[in-house]
N, C-alpha and C. Protein backbone atom coordinates (compact mmCIF):
# COMPACT_ATOMS: atom_id res chain seq x y z
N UNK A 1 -17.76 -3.55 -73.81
CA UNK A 1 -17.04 -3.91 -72.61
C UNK A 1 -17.94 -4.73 -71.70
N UNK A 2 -17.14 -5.70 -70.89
CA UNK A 2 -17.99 -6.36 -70.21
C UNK A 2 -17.46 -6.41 -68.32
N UNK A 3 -18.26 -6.53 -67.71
CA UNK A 3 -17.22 -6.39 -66.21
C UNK A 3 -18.48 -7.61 -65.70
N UNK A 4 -18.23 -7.73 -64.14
CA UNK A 4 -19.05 -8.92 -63.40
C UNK A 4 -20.38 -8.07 -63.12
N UNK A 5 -21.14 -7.10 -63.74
CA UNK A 5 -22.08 -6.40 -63.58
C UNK A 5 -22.86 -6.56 -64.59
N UNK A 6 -22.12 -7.06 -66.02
CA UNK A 6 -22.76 -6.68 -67.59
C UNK A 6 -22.16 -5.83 -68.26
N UNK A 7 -22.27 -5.88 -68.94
CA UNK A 7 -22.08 -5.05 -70.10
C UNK A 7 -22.12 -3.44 -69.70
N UNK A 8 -20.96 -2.66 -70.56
CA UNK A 8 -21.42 -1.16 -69.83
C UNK A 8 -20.33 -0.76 -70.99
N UNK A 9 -20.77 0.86 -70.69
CA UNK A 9 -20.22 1.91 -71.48
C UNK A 9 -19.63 2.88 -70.64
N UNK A 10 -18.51 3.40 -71.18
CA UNK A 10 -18.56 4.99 -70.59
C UNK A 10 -18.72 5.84 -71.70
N UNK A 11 -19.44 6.90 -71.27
CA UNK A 11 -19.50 7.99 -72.23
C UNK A 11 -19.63 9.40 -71.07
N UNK A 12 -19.21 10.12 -72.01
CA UNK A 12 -19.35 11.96 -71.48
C UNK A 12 -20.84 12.62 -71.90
N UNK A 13 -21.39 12.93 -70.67
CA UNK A 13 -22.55 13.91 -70.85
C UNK A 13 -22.31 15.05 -69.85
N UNK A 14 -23.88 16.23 -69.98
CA UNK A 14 -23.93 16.86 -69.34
C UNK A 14 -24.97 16.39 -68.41
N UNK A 15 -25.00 15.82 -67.15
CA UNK A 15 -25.66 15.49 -65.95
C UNK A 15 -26.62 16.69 -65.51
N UNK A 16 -27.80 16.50 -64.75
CA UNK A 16 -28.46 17.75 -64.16
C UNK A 16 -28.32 17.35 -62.45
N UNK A 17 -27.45 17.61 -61.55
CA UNK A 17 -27.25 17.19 -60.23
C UNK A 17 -27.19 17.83 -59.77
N UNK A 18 -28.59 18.10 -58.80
CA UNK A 18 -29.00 18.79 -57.84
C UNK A 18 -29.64 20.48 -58.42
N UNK A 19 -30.21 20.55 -59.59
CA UNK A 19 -30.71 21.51 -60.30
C UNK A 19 -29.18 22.26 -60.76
N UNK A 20 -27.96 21.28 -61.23
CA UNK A 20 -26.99 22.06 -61.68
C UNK A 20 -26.27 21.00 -62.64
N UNK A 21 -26.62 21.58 -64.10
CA UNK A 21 -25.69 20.80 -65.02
C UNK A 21 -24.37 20.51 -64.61
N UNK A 22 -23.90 19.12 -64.87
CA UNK A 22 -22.30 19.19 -64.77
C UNK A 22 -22.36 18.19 -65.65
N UNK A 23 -20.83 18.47 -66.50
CA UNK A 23 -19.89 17.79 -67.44
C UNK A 23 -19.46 16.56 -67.30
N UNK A 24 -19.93 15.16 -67.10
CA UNK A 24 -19.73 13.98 -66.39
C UNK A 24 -18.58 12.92 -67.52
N UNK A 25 -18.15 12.66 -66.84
CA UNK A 25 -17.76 10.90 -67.56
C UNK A 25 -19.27 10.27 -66.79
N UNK A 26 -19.76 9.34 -67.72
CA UNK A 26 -20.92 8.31 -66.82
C UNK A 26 -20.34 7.30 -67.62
N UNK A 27 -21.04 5.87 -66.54
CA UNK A 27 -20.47 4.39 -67.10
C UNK A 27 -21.90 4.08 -67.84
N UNK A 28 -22.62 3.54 -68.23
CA UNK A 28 -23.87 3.33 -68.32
C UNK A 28 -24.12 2.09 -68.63
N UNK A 29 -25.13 0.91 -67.65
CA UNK A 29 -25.25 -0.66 -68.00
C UNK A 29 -26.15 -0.82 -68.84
N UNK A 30 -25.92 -1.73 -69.67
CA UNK A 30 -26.97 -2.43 -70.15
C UNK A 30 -28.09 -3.00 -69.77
N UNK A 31 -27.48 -4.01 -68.45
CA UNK A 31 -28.45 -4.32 -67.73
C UNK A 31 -28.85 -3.96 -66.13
N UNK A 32 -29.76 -3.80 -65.24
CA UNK A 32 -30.26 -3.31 -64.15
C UNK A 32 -29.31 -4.40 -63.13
N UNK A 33 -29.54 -3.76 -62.05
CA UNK A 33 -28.38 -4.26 -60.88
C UNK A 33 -29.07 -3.93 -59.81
N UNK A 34 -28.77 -5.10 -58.92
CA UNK A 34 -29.23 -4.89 -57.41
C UNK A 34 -28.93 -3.72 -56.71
N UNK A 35 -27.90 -2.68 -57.41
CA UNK A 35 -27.58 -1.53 -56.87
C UNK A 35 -28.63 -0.40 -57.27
N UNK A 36 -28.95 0.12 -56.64
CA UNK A 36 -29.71 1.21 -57.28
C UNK A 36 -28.84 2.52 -57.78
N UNK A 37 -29.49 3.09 -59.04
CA UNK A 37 -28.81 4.17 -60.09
C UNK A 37 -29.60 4.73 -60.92
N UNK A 38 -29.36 5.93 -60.65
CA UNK A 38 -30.03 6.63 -61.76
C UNK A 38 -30.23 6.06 -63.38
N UNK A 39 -31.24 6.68 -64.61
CA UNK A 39 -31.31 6.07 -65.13
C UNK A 39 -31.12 7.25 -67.01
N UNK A 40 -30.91 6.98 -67.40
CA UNK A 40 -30.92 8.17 -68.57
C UNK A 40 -31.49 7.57 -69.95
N UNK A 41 -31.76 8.16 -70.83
CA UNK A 41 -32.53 7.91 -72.35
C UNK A 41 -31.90 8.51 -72.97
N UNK A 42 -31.28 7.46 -74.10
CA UNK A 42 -30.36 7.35 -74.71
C UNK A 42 -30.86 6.57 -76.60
N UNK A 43 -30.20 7.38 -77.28
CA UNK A 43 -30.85 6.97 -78.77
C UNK A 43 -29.65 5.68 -78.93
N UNK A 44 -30.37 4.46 -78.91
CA UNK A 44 -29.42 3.15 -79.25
C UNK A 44 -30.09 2.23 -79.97
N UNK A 45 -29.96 1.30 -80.75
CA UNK A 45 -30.84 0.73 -81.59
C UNK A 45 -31.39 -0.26 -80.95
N UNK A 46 -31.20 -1.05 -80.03
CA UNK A 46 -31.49 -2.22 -78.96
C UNK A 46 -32.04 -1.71 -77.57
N UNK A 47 -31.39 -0.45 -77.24
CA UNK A 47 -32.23 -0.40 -75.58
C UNK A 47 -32.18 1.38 -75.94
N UNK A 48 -33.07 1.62 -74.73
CA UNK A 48 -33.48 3.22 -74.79
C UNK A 48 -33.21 3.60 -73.61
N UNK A 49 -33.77 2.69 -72.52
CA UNK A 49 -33.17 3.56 -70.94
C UNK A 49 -31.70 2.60 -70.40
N UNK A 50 -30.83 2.98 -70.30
CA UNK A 50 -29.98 2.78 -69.10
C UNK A 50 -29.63 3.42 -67.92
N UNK A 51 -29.32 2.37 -66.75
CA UNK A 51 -28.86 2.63 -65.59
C UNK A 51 -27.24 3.45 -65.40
N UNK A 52 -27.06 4.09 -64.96
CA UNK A 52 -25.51 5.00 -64.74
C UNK A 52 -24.73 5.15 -63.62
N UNK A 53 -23.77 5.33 -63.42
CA UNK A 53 -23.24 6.41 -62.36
C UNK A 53 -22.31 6.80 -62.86
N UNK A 54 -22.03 8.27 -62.12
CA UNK A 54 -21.00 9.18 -62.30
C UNK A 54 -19.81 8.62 -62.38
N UNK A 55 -19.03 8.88 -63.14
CA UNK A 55 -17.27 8.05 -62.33
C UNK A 55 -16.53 9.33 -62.28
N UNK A 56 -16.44 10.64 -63.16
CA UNK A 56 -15.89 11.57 -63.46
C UNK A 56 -16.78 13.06 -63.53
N UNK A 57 -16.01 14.06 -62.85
CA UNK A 57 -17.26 15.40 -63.12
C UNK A 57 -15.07 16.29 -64.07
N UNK A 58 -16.00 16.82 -65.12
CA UNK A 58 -15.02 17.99 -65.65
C UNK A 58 -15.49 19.46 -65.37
N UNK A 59 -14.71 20.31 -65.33
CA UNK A 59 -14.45 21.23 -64.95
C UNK A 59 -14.87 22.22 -66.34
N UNK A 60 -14.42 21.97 -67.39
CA UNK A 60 -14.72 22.38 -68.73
C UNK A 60 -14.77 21.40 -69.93
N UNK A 61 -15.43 21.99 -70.76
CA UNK A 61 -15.08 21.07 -72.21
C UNK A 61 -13.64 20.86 -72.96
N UNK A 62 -12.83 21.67 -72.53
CA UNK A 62 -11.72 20.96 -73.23
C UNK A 62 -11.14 19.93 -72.08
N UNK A 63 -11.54 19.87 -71.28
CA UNK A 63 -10.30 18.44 -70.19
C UNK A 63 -11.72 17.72 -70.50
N UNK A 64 -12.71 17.89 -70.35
CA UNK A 64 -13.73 16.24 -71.19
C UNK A 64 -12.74 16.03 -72.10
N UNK A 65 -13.23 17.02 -73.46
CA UNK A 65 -11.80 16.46 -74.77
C UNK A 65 -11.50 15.88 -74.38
N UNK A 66 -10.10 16.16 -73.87
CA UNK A 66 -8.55 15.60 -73.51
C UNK A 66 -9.01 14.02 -73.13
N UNK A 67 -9.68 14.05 -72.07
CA UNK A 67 -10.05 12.84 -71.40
C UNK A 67 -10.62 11.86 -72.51
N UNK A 68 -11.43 12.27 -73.39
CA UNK A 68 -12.05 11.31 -74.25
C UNK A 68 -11.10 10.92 -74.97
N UNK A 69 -10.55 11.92 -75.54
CA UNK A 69 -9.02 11.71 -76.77
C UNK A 69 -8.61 10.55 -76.08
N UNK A 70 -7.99 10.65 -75.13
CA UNK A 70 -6.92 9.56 -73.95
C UNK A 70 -7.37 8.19 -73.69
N UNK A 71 -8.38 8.28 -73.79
CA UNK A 71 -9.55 6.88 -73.17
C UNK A 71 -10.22 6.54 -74.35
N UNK A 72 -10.13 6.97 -75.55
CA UNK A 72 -10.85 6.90 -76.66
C UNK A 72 -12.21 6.29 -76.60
N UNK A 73 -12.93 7.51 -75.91
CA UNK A 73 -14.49 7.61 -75.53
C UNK A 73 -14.83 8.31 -76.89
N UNK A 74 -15.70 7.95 -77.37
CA UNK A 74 -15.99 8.04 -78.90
C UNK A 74 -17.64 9.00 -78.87
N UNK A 75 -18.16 8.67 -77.64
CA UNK A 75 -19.86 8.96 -77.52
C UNK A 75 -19.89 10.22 -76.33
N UNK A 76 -19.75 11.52 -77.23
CA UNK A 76 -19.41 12.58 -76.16
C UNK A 76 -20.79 13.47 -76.49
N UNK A 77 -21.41 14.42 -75.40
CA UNK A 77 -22.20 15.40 -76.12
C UNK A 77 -21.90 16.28 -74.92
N UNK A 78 -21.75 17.95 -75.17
CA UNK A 78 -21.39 18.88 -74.23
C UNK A 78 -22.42 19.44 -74.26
């Protein structure tokens, strides 16, 4: 996917925010942005750190599911 930012992903992780795991949708860029964002390490064959933000927090693992099913987010880990 591409937007006026670069290249980006969404995928589902578990976030650590504010010393408390949560169940996220994150977008994650390819490339760095005048915005500042957290950053995560990620096994990809071309890049290792990307930049993120939250777009989504779940409540449990099955509405992640659901959500990924729906959006056919393919890159999930609970």
């Amino acid at each position: 996917m591409t937007s006026d930012s670069g290249e980006y992903e969404d995928i589902i992780r578990v976030i650590d925010i504010e010393r408390q795991k949560r169940l996220c949708l994150i977008r994650i860029y390819k490339e760095a942005s005048e915005k500042p964002r957290p950053i995560i390490e990620l096994e990809r064959e071309d890049q290792q750190y990307f930049t993120y933000e939250i777009l989504e927090y779940f409540d449990s693992i099955r509405d992640a599911r659901e959500y990924a099913e729906k959006h056919e987010i393919w890159d999930v880990e609970y």
